[in-house]
C-alpha atoms as a PDB file:
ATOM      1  CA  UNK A   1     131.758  67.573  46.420  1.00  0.00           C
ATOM      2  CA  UNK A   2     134.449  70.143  45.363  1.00  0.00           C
ATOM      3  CA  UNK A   3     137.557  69.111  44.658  1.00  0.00           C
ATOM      4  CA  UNK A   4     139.523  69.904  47.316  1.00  0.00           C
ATOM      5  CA  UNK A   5     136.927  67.967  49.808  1.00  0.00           C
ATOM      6  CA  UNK A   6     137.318  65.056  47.881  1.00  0.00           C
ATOM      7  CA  UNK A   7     140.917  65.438  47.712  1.00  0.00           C
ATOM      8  CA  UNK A   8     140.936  65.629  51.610  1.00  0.00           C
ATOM      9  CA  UNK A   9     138.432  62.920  51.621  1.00  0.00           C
ATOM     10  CA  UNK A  10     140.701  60.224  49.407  1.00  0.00           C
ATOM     11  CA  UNK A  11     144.198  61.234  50.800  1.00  0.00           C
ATOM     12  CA  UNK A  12     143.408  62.804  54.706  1.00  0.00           C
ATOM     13  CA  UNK A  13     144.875  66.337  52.879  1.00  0.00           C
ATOM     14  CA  UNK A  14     144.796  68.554  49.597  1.00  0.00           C
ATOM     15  CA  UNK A  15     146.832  67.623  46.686  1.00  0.00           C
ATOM     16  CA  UNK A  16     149.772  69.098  46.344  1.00  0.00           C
ATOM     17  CA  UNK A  17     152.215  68.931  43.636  1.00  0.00           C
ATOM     18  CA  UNK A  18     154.706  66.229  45.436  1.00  0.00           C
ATOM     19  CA  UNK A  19     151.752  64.163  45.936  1.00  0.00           C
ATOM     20  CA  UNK A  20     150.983  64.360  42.134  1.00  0.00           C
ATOM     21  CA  UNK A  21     154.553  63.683  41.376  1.00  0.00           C
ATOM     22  CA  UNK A  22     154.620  60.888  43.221  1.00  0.00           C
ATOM     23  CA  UNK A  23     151.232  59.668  42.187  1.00  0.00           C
ATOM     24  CA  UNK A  24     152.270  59.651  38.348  1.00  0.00           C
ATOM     25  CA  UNK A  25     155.793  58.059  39.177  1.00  0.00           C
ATOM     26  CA  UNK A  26     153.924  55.081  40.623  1.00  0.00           C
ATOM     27  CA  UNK A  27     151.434  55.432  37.747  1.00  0.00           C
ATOM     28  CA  UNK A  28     154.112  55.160  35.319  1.00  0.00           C
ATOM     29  CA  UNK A  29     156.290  52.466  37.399  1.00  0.00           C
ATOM     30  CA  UNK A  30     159.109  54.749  37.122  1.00  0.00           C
ATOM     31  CA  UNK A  31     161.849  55.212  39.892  1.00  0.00           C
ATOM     32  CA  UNK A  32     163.214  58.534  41.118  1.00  0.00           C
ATOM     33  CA  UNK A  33     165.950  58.617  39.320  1.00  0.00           C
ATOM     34  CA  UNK A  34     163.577  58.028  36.207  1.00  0.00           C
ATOM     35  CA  UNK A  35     161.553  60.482  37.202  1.00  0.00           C
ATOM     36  CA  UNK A  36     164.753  62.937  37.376  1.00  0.00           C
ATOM     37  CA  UNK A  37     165.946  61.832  34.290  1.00  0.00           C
ATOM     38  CA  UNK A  38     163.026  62.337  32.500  1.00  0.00           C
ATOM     39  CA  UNK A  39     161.953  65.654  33.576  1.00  0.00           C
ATOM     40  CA  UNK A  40     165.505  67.401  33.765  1.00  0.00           C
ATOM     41  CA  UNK A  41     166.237  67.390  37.260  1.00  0.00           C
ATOM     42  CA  UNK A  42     168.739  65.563  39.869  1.00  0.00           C
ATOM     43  CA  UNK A  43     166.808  62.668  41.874  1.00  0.00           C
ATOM     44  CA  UNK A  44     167.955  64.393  45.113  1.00  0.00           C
ATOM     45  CA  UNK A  45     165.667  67.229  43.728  1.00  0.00           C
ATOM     46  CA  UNK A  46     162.646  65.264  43.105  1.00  0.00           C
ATOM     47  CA  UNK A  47     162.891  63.514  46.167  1.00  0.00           C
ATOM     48  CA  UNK A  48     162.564  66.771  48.196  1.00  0.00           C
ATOM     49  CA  UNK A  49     159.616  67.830  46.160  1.00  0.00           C
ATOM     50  CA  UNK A  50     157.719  64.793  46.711  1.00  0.00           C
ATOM     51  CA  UNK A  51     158.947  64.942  50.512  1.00  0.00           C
ATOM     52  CA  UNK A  52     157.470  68.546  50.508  1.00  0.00           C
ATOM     53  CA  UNK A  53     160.976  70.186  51.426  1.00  0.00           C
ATOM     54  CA  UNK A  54     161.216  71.925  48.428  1.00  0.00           C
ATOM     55  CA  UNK A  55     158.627  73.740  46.021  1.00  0.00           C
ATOM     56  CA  UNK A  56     158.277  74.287  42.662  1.00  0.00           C
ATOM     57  CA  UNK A  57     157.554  77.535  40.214  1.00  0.00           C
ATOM     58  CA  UNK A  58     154.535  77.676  38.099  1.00  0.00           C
ATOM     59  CA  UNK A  59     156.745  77.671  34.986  1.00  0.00           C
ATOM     60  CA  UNK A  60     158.742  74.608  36.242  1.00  0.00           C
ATOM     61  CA  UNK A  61     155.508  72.936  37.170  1.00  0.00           C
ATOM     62  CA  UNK A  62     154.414  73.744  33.674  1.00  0.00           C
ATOM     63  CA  UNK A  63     157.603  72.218  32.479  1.00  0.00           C
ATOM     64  CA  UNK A  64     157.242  69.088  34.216  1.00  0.00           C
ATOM     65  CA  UNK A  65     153.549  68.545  32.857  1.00  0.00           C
ATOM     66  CA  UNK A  66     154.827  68.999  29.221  1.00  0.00           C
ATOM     67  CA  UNK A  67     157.203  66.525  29.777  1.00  0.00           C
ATOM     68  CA  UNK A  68     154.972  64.062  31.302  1.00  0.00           C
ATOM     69  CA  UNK A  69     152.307  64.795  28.690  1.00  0.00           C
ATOM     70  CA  UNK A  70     149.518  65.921  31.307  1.00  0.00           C
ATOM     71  CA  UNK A  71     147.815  69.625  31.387  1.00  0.00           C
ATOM     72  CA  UNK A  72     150.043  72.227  32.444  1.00  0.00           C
ATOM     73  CA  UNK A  73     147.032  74.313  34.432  1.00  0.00           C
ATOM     74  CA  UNK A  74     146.425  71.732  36.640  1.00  0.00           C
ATOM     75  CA  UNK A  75     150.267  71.498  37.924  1.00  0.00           C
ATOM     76  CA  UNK A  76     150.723  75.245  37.768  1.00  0.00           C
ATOM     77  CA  UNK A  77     147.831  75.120  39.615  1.00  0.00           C
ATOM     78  CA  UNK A  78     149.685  72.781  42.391  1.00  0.00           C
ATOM     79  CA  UNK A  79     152.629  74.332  42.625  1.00  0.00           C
ATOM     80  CA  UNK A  80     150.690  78.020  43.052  1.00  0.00           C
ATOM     81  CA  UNK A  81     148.408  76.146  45.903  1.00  0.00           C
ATOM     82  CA  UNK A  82     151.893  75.252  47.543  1.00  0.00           C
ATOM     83  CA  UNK A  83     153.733  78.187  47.592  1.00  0.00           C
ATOM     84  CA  UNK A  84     149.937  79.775  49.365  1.00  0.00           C
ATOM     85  CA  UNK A  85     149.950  77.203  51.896  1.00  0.00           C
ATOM     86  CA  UNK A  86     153.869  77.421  52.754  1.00  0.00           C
ATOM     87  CA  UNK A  87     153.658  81.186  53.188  1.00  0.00           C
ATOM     88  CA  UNK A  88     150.225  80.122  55.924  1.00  0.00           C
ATOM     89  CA  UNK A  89     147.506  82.071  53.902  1.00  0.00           C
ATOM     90  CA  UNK A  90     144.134  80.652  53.880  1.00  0.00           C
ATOM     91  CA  UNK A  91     143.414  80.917  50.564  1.00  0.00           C
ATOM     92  CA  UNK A  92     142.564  78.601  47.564  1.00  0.00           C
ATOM     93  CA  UNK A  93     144.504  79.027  44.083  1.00  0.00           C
ATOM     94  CA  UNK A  94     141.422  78.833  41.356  1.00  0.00           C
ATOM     95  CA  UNK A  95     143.655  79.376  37.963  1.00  0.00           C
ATOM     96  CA  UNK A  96     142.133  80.077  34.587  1.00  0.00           C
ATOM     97  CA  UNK A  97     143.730  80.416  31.251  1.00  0.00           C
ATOM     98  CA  UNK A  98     144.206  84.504  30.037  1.00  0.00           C
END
């Protein structure tokens, strides 16, 4: 299956960068303001990206995957696919390194 049928298959949608952020907070057993904390940014603000109220660059979602010690492309990746969907274009972000 390709990814993002599986995806929809296992969570009823697509991944999308709050649901990744929230999937490695519970990973990591680490609360909000944890999360904040350890990424740079207020809990207020990672609470609205994980709601899906607010969106993320590509170079902050490569930030955050530093920090977290997971592989930038596939958040950069996530936030891209976000910013797609939020402007209603029917398109699928496929990212490779330059």
């Amino acid at each position: 299956l390709p990814t993002d049928d599986l995806e929809r298959r296992l969570l009823g949608r697509p991944m999308s960068f709050g649901l990744a952020l929230v999937a490695l907070r519970e990973l990591y057993d680490l609360s909000q303001v944890e999360l904040a904390k350890k990424v740079g940014m207020s809990k207020q603000h990672i609470c609205d990206i994980e709601k899906e109220r607010r969106f993320v660059s590509p170079a902050k979602a490569a930030s955050i995957a530093r920090k977290l010690g997971h592989p930038e492309s596939y958040f950069v990746k996530l936030a891209l696919q976000d910013l797609v969907n939020q402007d209603g274009l029917k398109y699928r972000v496929i990212l490779e390194a330059a």
